[in-house]
N, C-alpha and C. Protein backbone atom coordinates (compact mmCIF):
# COMPACT_ATOMS: atom_id res chain seq x y z
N UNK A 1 10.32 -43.63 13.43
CA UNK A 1 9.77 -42.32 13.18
C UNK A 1 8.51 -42.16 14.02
N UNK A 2 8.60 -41.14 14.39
CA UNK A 2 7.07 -40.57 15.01
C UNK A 2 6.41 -39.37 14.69
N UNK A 3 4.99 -39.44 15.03
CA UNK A 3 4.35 -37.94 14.98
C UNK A 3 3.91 -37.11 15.91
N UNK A 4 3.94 -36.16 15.56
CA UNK A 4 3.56 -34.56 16.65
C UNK A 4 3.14 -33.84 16.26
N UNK A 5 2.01 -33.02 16.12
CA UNK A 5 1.80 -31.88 16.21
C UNK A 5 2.44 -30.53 16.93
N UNK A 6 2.81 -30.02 15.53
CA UNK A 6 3.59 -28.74 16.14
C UNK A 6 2.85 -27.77 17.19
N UNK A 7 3.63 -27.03 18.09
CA UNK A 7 3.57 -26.16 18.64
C UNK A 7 4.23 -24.59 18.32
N UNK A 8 5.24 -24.90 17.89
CA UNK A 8 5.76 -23.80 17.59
C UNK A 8 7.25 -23.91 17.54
N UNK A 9 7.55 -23.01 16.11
CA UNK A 9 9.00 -22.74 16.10
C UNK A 9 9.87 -21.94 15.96
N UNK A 10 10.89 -22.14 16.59
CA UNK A 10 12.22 -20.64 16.93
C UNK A 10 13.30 -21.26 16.64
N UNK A 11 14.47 -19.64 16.29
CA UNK A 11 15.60 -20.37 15.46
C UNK A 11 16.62 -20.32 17.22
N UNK A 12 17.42 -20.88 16.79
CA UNK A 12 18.53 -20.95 17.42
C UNK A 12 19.94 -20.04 17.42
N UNK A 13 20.85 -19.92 17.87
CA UNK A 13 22.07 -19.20 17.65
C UNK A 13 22.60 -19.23 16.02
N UNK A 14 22.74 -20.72 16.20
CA UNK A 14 23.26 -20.82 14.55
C UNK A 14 21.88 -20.77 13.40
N UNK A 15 21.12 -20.45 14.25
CA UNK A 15 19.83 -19.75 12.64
C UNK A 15 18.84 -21.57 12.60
N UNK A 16 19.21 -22.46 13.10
CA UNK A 16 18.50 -23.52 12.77
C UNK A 16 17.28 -23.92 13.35
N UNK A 17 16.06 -23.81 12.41
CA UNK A 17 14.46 -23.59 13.02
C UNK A 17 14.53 -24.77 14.11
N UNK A 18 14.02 -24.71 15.49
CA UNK A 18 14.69 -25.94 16.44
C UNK A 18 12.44 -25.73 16.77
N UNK A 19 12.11 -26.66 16.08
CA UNK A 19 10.37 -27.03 16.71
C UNK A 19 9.88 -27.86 17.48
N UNK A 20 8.77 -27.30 18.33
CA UNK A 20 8.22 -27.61 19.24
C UNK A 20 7.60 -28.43 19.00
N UNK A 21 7.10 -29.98 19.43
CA UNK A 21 6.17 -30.80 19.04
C UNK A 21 5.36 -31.39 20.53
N UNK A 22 4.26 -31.63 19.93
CA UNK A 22 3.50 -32.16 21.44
C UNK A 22 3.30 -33.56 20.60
N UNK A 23 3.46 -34.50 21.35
CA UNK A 23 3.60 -35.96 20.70
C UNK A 23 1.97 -36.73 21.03
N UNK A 24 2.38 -37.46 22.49
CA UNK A 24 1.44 -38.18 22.90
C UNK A 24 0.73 -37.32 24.25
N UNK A 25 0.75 -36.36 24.04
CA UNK A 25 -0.15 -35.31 25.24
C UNK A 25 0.62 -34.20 25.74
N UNK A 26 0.04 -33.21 27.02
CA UNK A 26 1.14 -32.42 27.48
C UNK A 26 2.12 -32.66 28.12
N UNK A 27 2.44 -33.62 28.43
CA UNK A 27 3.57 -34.36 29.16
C UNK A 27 4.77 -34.58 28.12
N UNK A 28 4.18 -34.71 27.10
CA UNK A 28 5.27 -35.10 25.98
C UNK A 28 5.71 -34.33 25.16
N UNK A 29 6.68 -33.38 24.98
CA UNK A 29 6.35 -31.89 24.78
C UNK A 29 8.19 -32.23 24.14
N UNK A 30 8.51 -32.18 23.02
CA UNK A 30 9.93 -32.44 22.57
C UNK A 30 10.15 -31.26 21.96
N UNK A 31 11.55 -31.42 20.88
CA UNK A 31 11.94 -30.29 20.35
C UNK A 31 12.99 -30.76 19.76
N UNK A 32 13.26 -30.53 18.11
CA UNK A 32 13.55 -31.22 17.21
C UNK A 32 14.19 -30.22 15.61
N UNK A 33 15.38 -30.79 15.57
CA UNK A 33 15.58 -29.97 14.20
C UNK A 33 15.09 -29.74 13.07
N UNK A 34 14.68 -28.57 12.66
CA UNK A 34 13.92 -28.81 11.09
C UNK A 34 15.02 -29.04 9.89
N UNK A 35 14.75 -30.21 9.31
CA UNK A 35 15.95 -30.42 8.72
C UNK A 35 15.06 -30.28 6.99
N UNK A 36 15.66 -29.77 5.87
CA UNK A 36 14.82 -29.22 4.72
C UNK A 36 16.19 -29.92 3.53
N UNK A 37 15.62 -29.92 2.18
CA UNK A 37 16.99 -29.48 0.97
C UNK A 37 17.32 -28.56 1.17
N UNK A 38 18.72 -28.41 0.45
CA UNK A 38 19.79 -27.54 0.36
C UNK A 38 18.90 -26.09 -0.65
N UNK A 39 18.71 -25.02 -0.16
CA UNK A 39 18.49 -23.78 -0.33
C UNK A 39 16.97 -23.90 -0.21
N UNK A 40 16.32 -24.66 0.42
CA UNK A 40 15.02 -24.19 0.75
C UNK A 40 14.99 -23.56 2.10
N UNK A 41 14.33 -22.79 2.63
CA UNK A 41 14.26 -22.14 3.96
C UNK A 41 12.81 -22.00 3.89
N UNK A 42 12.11 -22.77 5.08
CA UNK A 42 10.59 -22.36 5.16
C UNK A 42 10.26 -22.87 6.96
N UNK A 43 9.07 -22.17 7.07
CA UNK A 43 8.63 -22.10 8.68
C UNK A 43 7.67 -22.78 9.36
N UNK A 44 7.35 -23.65 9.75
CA UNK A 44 6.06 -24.60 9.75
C UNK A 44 5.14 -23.35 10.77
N UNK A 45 3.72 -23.32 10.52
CA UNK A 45 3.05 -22.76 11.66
C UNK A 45 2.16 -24.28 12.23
N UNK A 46 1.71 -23.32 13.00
CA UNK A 46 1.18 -24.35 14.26
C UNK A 46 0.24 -25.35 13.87
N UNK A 47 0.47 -26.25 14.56
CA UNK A 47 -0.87 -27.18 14.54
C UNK A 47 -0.83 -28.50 13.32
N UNK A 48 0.67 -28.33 12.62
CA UNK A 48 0.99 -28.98 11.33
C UNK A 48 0.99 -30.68 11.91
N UNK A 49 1.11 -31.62 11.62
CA UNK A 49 1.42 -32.55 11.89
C UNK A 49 2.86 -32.77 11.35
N UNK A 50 3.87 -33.13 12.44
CA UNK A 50 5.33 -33.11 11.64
C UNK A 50 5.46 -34.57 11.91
N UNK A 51 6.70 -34.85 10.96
CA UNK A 51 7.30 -36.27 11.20
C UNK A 51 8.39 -36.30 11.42
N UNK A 52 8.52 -37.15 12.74
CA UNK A 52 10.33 -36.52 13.82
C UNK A 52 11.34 -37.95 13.74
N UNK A 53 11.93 -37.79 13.56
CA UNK A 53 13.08 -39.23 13.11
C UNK A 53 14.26 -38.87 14.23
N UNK A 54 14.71 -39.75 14.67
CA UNK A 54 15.63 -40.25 15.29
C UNK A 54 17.62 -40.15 14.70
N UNK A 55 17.93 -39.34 15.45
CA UNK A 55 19.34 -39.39 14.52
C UNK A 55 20.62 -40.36 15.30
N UNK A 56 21.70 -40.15 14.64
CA UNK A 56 22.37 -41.63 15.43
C UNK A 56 22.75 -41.04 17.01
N UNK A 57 22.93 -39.72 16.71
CA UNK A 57 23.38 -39.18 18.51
C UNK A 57 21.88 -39.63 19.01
N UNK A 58 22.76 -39.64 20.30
CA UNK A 58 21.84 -40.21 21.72
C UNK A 58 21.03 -38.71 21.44
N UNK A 59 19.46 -38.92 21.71
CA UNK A 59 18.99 -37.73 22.38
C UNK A 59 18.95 -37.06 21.17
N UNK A 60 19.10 -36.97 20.02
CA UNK A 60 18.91 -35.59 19.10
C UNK A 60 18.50 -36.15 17.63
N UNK A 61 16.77 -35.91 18.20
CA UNK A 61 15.93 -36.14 17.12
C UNK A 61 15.78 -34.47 15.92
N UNK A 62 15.19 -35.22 14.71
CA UNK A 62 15.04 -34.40 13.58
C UNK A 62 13.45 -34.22 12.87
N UNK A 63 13.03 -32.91 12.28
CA UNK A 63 11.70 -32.85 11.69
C UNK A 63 12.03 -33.24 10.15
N UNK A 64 11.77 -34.26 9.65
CA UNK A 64 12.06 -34.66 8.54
C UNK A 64 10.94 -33.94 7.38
N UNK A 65 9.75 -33.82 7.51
CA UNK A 65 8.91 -33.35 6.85
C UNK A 65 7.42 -32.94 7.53
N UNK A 66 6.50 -32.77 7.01
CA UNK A 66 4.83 -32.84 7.65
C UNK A 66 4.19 -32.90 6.88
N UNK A 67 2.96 -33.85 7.39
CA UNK A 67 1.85 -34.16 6.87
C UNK A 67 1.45 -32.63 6.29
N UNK A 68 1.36 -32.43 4.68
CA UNK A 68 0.16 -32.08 4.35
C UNK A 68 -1.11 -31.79 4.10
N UNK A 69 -1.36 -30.41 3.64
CA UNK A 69 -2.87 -30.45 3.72
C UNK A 69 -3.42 -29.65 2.39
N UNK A 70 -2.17 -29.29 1.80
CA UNK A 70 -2.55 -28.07 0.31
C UNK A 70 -1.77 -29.20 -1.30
N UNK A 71 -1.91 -30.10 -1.06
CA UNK A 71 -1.34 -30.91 -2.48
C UNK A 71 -2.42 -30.89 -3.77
N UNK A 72 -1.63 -30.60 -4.61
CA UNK A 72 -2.77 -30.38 -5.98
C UNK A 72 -2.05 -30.72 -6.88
N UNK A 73 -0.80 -31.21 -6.83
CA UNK A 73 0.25 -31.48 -7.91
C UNK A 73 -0.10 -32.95 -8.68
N UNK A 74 0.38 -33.15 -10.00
CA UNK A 74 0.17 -34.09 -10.55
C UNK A 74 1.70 -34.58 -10.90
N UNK A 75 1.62 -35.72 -11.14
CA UNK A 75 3.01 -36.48 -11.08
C UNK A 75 3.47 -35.53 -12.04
N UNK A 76 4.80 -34.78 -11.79
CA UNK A 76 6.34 -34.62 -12.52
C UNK A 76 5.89 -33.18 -11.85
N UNK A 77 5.26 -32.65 -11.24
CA UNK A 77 5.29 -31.52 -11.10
C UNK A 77 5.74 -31.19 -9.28
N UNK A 78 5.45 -29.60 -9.45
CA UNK A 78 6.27 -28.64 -8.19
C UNK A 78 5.49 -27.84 -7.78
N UNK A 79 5.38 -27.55 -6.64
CA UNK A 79 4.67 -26.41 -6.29
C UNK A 79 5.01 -25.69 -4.62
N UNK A 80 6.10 -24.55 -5.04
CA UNK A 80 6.09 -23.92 -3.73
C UNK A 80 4.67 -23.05 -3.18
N UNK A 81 4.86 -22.85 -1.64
CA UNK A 81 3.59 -21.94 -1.18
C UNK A 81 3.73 -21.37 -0.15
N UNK A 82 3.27 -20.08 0.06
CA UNK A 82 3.16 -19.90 1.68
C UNK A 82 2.03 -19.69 1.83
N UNK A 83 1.85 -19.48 3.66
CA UNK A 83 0.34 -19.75 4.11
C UNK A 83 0.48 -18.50 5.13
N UNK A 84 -0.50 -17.71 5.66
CA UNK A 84 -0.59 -17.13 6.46
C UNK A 84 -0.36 -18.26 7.98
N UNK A 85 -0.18 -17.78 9.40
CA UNK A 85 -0.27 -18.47 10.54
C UNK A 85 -1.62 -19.51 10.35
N UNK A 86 -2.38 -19.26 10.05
CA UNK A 86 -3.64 -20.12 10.15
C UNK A 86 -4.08 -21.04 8.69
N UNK A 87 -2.95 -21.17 8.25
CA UNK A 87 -2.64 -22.25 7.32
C UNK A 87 -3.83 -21.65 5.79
N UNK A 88 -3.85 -20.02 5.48
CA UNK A 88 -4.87 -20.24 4.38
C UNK A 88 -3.28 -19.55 3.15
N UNK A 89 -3.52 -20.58 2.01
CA UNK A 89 -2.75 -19.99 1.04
C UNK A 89 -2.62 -18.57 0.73
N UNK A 90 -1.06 -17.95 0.88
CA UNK A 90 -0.91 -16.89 0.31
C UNK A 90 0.06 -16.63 -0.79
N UNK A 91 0.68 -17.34 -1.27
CA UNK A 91 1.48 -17.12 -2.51
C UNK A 91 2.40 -18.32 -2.95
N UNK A 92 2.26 -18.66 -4.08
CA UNK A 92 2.51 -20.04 -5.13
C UNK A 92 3.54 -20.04 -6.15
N UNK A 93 4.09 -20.29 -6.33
CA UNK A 93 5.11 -20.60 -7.25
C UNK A 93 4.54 -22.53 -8.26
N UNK A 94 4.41 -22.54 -9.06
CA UNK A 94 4.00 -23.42 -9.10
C UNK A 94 4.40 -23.97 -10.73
N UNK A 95 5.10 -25.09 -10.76
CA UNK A 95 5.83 -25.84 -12.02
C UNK A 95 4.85 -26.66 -12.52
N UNK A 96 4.49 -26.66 -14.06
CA UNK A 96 3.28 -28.29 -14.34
C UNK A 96 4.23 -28.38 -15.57
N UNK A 97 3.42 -29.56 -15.44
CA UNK A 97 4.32 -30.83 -16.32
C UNK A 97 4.28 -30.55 -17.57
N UNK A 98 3.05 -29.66 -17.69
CA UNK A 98 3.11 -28.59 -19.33
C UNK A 98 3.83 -27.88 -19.64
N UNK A 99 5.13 -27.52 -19.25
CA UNK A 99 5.61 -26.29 -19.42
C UNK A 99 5.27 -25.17 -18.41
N UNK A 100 4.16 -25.03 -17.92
CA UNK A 100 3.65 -23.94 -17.60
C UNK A 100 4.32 -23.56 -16.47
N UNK A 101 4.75 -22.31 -15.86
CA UNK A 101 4.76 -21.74 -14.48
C UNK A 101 3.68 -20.50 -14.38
N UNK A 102 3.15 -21.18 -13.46
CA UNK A 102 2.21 -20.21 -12.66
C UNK A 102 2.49 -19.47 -11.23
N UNK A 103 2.34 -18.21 -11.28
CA UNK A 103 3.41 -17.49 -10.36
C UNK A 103 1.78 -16.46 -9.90
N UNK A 104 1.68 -16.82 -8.25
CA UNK A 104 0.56 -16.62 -7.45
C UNK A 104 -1.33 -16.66 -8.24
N UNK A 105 -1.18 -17.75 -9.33
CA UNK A 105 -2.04 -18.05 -9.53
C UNK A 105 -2.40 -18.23 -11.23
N UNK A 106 -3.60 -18.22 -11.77
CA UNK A 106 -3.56 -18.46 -13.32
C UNK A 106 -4.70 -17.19 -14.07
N UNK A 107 -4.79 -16.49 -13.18
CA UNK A 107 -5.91 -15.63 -13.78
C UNK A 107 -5.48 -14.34 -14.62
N UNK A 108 -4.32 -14.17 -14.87
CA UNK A 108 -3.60 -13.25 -15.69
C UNK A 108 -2.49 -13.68 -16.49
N UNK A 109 -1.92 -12.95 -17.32
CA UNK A 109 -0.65 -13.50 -18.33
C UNK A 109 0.27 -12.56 -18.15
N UNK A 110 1.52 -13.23 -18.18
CA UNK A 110 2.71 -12.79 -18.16
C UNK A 110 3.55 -12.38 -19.69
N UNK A 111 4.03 -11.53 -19.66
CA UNK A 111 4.58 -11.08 -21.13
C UNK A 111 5.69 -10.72 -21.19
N UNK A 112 6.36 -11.32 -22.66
CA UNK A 112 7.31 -10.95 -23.14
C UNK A 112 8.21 -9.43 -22.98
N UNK A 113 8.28 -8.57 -22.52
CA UNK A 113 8.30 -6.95 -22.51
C UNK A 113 9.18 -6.41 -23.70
N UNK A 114 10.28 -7.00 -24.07
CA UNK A 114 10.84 -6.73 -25.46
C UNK A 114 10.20 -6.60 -26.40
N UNK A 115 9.54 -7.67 -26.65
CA UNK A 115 8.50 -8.27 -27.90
C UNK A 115 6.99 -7.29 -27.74
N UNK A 116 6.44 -7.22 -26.55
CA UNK A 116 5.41 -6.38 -26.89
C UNK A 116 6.23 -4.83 -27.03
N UNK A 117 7.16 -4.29 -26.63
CA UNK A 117 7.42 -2.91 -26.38
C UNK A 117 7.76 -3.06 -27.93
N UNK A 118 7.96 -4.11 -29.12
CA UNK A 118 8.53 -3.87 -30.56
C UNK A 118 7.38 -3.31 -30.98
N UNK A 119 6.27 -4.55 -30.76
CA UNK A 119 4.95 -4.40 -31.80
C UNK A 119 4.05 -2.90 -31.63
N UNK A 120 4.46 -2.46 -30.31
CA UNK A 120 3.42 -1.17 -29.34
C UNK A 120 4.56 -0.32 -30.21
N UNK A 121 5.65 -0.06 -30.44
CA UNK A 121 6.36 0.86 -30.98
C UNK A 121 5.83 0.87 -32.30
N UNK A 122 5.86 -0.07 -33.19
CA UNK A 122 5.14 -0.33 -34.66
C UNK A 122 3.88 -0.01 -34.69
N UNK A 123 3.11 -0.02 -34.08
CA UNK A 123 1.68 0.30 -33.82
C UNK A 123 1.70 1.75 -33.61
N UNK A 124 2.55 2.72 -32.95
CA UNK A 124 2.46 3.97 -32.58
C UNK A 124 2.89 4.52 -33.35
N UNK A 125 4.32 4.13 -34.28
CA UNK A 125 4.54 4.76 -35.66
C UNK A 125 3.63 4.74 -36.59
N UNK A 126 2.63 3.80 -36.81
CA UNK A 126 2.14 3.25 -37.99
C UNK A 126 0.87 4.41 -37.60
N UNK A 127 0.22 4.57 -36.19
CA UNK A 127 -0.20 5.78 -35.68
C UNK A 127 0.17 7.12 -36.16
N UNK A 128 1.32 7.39 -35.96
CA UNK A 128 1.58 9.05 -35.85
C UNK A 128 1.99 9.37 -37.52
N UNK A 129 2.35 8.28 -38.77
CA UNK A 129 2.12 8.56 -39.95
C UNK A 129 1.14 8.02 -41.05
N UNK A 130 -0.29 8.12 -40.47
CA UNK A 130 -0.89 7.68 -40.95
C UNK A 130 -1.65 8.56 -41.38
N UNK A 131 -2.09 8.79 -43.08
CA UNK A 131 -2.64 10.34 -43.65
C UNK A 131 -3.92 9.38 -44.60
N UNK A 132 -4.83 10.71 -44.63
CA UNK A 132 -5.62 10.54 -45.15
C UNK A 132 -6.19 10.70 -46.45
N UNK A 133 -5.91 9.59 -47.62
CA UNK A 133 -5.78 10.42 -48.66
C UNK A 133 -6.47 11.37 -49.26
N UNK A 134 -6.42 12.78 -49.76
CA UNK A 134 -7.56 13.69 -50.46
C UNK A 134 -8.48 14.57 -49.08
N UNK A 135 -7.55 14.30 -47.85
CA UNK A 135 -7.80 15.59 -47.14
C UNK A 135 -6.81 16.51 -46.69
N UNK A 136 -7.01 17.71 -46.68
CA UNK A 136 -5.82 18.43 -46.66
C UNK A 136 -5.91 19.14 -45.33
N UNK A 137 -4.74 19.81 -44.82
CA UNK A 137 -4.46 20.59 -43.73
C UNK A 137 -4.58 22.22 -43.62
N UNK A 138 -4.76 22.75 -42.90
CA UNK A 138 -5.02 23.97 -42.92
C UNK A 138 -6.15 25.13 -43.28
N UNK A 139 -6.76 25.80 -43.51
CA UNK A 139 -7.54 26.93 -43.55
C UNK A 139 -8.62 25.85 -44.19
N UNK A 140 -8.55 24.91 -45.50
CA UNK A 140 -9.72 24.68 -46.00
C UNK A 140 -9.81 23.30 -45.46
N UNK A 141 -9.09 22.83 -44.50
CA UNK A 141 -9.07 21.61 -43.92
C UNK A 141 -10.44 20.78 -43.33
N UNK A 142 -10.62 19.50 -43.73
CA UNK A 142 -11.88 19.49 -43.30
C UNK A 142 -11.52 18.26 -42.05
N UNK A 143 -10.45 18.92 -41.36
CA UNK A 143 -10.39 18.52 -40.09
C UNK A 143 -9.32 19.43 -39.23
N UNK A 144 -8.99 18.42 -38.56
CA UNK A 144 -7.98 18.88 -37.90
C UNK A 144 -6.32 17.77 -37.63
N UNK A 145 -5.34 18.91 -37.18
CA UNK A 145 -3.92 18.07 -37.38
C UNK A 145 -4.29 16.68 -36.85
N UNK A 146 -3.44 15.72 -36.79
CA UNK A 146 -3.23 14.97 -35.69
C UNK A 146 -2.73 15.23 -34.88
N UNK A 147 -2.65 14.82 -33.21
CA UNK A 147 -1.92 15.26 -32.47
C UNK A 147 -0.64 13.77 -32.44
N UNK A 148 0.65 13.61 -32.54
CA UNK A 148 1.25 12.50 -32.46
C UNK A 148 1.02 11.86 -31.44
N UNK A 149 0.74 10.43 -31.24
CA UNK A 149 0.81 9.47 -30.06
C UNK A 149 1.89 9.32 -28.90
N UNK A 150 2.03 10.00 -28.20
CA UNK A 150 2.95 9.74 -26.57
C UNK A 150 2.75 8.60 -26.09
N UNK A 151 2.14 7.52 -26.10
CA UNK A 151 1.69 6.76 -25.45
C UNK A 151 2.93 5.94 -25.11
N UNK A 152 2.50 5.12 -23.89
CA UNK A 152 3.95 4.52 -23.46
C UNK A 152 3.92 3.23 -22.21
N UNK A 153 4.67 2.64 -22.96
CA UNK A 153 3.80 1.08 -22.15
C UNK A 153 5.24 0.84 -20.32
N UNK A 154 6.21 1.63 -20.64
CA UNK A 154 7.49 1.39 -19.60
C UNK A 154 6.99 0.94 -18.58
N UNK A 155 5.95 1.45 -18.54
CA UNK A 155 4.86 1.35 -16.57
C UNK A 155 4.95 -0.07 -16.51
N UNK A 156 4.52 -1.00 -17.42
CA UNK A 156 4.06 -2.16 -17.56
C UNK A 156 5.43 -3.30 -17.42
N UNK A 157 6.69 -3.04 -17.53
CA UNK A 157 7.74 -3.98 -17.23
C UNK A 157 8.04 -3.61 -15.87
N UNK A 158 8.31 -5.18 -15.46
CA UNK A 158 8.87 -5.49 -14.00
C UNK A 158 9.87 -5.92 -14.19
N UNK A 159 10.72 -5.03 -13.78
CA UNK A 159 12.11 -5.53 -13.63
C UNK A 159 12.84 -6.51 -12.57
N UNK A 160 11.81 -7.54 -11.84
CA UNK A 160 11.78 -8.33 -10.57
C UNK A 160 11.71 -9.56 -11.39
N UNK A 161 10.57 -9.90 -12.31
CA UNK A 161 10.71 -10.87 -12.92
C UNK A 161 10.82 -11.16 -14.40
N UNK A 162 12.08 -12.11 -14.39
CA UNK A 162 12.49 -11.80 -16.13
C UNK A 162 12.08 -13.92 -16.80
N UNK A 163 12.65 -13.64 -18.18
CA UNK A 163 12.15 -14.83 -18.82
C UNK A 163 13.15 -14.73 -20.16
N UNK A 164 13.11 -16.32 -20.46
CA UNK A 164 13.67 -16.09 -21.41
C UNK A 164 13.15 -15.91 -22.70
């Protein structure tokens, strides 16, 4: 196995990311399959350090993986990411060993939408019949009607991401 710093990568006819590596200077300038698991698809940008392995054909080396530089995971856990070209994090998918998924970060909560749209419905009924005892309506009224609650949470479900 050896290392390179990427240069850059482009797909090929049959779609397969084929990257540029500069090894031991500009003279040494290869080009190598990105080889990944089965349904991941991702793009190295520049400047990564890759690691290029040798396959049994003459002549046709492979990018097996690259040195990292964004690891924060603790044993049993996952964490997808992308990065802008200049390697700064832009979006996370991220598995912990708690249960937890954190999806582009931890500073907000994700919700049930069934379960809150029950309790927000119970809350808006419990709203629009709620009387006051020993005041009455009309001419000697010492208020006024209620107006019933419209309120309406639909805005708030994403239909992109669901749960069980």
């Amino acid at each position: 196995m050896k290392t390179g710093k990427v240069d850059s990568g482009t797909f090929n006819a049959a779609k397969n990311l084929i990257v540029k590596i500069l090894r031991l200077g500009a003279n040494d300038v290869q080009t190598s399959k990105q080889i990944s698991p089965y349904g991941l698809d991702s793009n190295t940008i520049k400047d990564m350090v890759a690691i290029q392995g040798e396959t049994s054909i003459k002549g046709e080396n492979v990018i097996v993986g690259y040195i990292g530089k964004q690891h924060i995971t603790e044993s049993g856990e996952i964490r997808l990411y992308s990065t802008d070209d200049q390697g700064v994090l832009k979006s996370t998918i991220y598995l912990k060993k708690d249960e937890t998924l954190e999806l582009m970060g931890d500073s907000n909560w994700a919700v049930k939408f069934n379960e809150l749209e029950t309790a927000f419905n119970e809350l808006k009924s419990k709203f629009n019949t709620h009387v006051h005892i020993g005041v009455t309506t009309g001419a000697s009224s010492s208020g006024t009607t209620p107006t019933p609650s419209v309120a309406d949470i639909s805005a708030a479900k994403n239909d992109k991401i669901k749960t069980n």
